[in-house]
C-alpha atoms as a PDB file:
ATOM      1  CA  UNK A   1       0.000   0.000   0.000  1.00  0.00           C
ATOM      2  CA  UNK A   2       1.525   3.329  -1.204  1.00  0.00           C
ATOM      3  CA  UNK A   3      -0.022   6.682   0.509  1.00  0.00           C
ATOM      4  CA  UNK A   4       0.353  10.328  -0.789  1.00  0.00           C
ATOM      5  CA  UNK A   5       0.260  12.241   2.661  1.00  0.00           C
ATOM      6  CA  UNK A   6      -0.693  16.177   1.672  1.00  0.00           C
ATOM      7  CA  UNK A   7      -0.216  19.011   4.041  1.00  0.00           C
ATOM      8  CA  UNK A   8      -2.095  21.321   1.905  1.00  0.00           C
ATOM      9  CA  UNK A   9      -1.268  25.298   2.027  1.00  0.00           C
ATOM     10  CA  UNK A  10      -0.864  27.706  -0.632  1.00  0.00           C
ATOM     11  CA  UNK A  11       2.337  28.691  -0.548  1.00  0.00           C
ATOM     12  CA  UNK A  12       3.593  25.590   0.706  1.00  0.00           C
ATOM     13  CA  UNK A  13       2.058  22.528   0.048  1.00  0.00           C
ATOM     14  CA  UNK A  14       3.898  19.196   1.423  1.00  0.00           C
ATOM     15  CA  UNK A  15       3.720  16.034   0.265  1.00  0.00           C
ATOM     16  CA  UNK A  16       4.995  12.660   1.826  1.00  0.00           C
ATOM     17  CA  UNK A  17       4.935   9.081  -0.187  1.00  0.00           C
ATOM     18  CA  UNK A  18       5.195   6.157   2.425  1.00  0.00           C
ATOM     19  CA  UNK A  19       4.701   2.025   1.466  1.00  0.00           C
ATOM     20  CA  UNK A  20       4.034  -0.593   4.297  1.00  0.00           C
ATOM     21  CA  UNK A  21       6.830  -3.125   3.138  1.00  0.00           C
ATOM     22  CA  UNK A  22       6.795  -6.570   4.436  1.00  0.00           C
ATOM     23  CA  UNK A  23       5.425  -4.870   8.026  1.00  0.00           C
ATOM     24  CA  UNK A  24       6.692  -1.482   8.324  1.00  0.00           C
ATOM     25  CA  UNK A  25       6.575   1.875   6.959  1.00  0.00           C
ATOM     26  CA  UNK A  26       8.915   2.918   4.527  1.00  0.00           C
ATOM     27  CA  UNK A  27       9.194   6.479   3.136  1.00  0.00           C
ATOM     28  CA  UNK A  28       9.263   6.576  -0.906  1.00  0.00           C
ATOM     29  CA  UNK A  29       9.939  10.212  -1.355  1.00  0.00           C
ATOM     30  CA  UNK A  30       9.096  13.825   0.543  1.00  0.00           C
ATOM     31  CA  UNK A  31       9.085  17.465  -0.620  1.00  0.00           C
ATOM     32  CA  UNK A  32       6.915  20.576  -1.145  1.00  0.00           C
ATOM     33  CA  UNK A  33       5.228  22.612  -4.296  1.00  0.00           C
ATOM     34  CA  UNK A  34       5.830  26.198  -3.782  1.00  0.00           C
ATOM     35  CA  UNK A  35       3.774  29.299  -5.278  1.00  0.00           C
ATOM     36  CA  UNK A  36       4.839  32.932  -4.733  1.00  0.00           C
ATOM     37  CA  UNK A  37       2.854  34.897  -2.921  1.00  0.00           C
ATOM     38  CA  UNK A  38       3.167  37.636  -6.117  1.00  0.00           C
ATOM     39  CA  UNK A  39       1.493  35.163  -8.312  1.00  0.00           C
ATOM     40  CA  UNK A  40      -2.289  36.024  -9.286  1.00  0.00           C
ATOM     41  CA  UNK A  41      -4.419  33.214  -6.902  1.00  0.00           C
ATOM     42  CA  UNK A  42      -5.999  31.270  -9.704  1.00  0.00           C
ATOM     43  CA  UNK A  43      -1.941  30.957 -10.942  1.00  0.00           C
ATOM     44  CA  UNK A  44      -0.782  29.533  -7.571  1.00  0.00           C
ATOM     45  CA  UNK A  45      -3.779  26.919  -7.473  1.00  0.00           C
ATOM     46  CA  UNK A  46      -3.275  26.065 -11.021  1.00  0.00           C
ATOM     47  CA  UNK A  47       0.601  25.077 -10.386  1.00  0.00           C
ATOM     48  CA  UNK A  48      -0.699  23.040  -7.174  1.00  0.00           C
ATOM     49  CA  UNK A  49      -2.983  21.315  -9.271  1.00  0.00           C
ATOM     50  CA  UNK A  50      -0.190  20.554 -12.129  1.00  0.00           C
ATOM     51  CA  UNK A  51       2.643  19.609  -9.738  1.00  0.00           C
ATOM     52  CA  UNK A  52       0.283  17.221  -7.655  1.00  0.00           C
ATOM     53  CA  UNK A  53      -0.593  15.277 -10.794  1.00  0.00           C
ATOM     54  CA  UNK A  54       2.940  15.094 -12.314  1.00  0.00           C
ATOM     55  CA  UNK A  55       3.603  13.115  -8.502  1.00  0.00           C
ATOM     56  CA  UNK A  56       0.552  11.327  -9.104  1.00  0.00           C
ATOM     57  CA  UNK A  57       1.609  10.034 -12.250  1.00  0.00           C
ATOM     58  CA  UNK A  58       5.257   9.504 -10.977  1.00  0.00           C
ATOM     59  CA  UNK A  59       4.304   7.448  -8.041  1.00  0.00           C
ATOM     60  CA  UNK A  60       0.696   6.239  -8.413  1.00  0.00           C
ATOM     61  CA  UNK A  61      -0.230   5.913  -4.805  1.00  0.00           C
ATOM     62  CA  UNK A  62      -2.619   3.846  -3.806  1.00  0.00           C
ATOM     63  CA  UNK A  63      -4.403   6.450  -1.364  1.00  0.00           C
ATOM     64  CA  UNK A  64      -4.098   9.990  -0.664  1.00  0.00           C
ATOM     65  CA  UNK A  65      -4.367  11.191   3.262  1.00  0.00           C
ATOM     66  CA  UNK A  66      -4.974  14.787   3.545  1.00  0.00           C
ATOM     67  CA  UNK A  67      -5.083  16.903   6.464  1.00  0.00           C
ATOM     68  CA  UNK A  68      -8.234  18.567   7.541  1.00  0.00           C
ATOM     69  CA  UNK A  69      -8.557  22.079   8.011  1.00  0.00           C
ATOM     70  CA  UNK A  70      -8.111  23.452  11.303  1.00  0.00           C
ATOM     71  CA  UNK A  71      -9.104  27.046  12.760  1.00  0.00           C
ATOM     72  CA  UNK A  72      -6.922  30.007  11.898  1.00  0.00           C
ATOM     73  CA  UNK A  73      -7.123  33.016  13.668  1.00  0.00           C
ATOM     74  CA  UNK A  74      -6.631  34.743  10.001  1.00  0.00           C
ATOM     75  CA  UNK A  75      -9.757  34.318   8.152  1.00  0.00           C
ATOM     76  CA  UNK A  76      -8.133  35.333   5.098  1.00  0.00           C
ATOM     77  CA  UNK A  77      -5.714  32.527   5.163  1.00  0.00           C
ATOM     78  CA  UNK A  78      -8.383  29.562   6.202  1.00  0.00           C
ATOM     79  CA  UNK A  79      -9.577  30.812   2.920  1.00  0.00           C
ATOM     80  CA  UNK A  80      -6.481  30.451   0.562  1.00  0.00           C
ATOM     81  CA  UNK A  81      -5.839  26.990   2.569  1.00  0.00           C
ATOM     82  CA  UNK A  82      -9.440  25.784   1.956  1.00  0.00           C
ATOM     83  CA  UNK A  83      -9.025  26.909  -2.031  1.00  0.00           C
ATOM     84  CA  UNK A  84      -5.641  24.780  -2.271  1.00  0.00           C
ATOM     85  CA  UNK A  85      -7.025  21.997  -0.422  1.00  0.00           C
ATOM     86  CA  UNK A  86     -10.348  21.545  -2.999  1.00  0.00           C
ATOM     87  CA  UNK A  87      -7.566  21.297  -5.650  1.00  0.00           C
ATOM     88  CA  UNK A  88      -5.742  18.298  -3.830  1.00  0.00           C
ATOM     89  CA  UNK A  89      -9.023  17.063  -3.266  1.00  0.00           C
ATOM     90  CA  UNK A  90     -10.004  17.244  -6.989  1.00  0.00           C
ATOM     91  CA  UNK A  91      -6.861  16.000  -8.082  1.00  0.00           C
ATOM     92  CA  UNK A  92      -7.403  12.841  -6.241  1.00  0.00           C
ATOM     93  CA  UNK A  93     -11.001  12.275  -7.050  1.00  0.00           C
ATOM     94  CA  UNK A  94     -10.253  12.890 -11.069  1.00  0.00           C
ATOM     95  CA  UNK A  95      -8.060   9.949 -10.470  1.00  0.00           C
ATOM     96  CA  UNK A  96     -10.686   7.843  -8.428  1.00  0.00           C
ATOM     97  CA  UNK A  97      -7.852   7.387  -5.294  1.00  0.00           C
ATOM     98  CA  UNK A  98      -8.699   6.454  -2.169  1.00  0.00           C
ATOM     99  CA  UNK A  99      -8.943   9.455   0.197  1.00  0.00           C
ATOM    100  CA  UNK A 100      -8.525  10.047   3.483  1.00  0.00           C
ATOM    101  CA  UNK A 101      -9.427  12.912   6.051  1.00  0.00           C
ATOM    102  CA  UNK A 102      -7.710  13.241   9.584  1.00  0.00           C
ATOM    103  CA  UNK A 103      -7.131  16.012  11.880  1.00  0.00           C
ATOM    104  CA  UNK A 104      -3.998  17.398  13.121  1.00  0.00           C
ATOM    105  CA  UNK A 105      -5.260  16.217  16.647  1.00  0.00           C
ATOM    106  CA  UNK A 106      -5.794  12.204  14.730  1.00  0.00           C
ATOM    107  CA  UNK A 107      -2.291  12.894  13.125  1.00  0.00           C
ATOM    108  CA  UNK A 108      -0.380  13.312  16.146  1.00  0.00           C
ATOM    109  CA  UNK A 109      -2.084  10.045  18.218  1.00  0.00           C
ATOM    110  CA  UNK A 110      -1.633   7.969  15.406  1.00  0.00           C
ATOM    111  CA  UNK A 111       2.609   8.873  14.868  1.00  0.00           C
ATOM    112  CA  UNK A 112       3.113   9.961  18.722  1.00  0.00           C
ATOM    113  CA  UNK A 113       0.203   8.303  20.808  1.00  0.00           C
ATOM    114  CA  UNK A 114      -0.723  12.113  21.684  1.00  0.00           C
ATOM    115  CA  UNK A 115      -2.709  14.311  20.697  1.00  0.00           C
ATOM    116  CA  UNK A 116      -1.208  17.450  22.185  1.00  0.00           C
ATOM    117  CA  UNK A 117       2.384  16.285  20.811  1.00  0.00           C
ATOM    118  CA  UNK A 118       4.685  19.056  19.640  1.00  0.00           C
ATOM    119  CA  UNK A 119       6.042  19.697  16.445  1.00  0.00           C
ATOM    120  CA  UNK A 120       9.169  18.804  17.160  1.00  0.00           C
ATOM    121  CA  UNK A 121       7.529  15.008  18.826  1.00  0.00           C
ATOM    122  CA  UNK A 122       6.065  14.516  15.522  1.00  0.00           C
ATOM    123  CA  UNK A 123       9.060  15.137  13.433  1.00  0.00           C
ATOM    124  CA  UNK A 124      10.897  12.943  15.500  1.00  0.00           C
ATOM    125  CA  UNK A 125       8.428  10.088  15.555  1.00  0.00           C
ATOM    126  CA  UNK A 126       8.267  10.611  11.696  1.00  0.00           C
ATOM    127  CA  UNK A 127      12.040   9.803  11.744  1.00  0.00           C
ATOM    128  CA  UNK A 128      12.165   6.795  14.278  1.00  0.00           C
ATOM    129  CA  UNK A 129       9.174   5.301  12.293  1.00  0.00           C
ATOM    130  CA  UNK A 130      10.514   5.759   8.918  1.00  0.00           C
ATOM    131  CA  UNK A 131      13.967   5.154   9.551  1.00  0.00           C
ATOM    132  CA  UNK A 132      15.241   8.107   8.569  1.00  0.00           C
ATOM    133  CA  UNK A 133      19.297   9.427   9.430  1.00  0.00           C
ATOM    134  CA  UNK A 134      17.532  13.268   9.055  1.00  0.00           C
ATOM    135  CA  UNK A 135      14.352  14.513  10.149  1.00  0.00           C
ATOM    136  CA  UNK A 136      12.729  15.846   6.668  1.00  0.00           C
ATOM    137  CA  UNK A 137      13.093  19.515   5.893  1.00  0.00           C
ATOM    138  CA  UNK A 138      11.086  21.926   5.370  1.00  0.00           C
ATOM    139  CA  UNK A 139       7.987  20.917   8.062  1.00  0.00           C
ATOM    140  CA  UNK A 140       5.327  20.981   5.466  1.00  0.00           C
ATOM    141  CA  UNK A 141       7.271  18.107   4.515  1.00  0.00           C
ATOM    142  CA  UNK A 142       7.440  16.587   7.491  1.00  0.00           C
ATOM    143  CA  UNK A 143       3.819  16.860   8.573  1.00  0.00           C
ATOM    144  CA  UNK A 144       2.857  15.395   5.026  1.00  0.00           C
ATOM    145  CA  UNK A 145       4.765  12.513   5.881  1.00  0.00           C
ATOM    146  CA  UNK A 146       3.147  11.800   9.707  1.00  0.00           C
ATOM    147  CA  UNK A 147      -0.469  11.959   7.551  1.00  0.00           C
ATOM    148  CA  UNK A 148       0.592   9.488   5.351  1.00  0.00           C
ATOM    149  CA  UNK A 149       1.816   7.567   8.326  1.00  0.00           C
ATOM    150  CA  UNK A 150      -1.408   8.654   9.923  1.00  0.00           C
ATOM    151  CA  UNK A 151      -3.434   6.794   7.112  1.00  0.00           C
ATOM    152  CA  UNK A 152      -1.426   3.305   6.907  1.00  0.00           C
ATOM    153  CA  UNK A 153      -2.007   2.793  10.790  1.00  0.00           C
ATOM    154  CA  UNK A 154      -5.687   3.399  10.007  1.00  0.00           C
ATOM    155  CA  UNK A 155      -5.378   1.206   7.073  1.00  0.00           C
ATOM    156  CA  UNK A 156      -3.837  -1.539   8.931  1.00  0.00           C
ATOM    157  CA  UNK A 157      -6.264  -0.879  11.548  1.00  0.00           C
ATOM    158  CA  UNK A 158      -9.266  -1.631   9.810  1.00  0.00           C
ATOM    159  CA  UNK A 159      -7.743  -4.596   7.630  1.00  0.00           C
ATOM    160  CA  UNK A 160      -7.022  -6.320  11.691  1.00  0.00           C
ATOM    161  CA  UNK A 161     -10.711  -5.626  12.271  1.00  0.00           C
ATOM    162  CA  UNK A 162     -11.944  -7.199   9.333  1.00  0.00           C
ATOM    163  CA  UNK A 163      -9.436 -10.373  10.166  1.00  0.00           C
ATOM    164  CA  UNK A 164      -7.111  -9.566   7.353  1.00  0.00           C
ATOM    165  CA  UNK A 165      -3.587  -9.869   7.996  1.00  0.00           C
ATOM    166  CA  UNK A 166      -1.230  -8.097   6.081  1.00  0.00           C
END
């Protein structure tokens, strides 16, 4: 099972590719798609949209695990997230991918067992459980990856539940 994790953002959107291999978590690849702020907003959405589905076609995951939106104090940029997530979120439905929803609060249980874990816990869970010599860089990155991890433990979750072992 290959997931696409997607930290979604419109400057910075991070994205995180992790396989369960024979039992574990492995990470595939990690990085971001950037848009400058002095590009027109339909622009910045439209090179989200294109960069998203050059990975899709490079990698072909299996599922896609996107965070949920959470409450900004800035109206303004709930917005601009919100318009960058419906692109991921079309991107992976054009494709007919699995898709997956979690808070940052499901997120953090799932890669630290906590819910009020740090940013700094979660990157270095997201190392330990990957394997990793570096914790990923930039955090957009990072956090992409712990979704995707996120997902798989749900995923193997609900396969144990339905008494299939895998």
């Amino acid at each position: 099972m290959l997931v696409l994790g997607l930290d979604p953002g419109t400057a910075t959107t991070g994205y995180g590719l992790v396989e369960y291999v024979r039992g574990r978590e492995k990470m595939i690849a990690y990085g971001t798609i950037k848009t400058s702020a002095g590009m027109a907003m339909e622009l910045r959405l439209l090179k989200i949209f294109k960069e998203l589905n050059d990975i899709l076609d490079k990698f072909q995951p299996d599922a896609v695990a996107i965070e949920e939106l959470f409450h900004h104090k800035n109206a303004k940029t709930v917005i601009t997230v919100a318009q960058s997530r419906g692109v991921l979120l079309v991107a992976a439905a054009q494709r007919g991918l699995e898709l997956a929803e979690y808070t940052p609060l499901q997120v953090k249980q799932a890669v630290c067992g906590y819910g009020n874990a740090e940013k700094k816990q979660v990157q270095m869970m997201v190392r330990n459980i990957l394997k990793l010599d570096v914790t990923p860089k930039p955090d957009d990155a990072a956090d992409a990856l712990a979704i995707a991890i996120c997902h798989l433990h749900s995923w193997r979750m609900s396969k144990l539940k339905n008494g299939v072992r895998r």
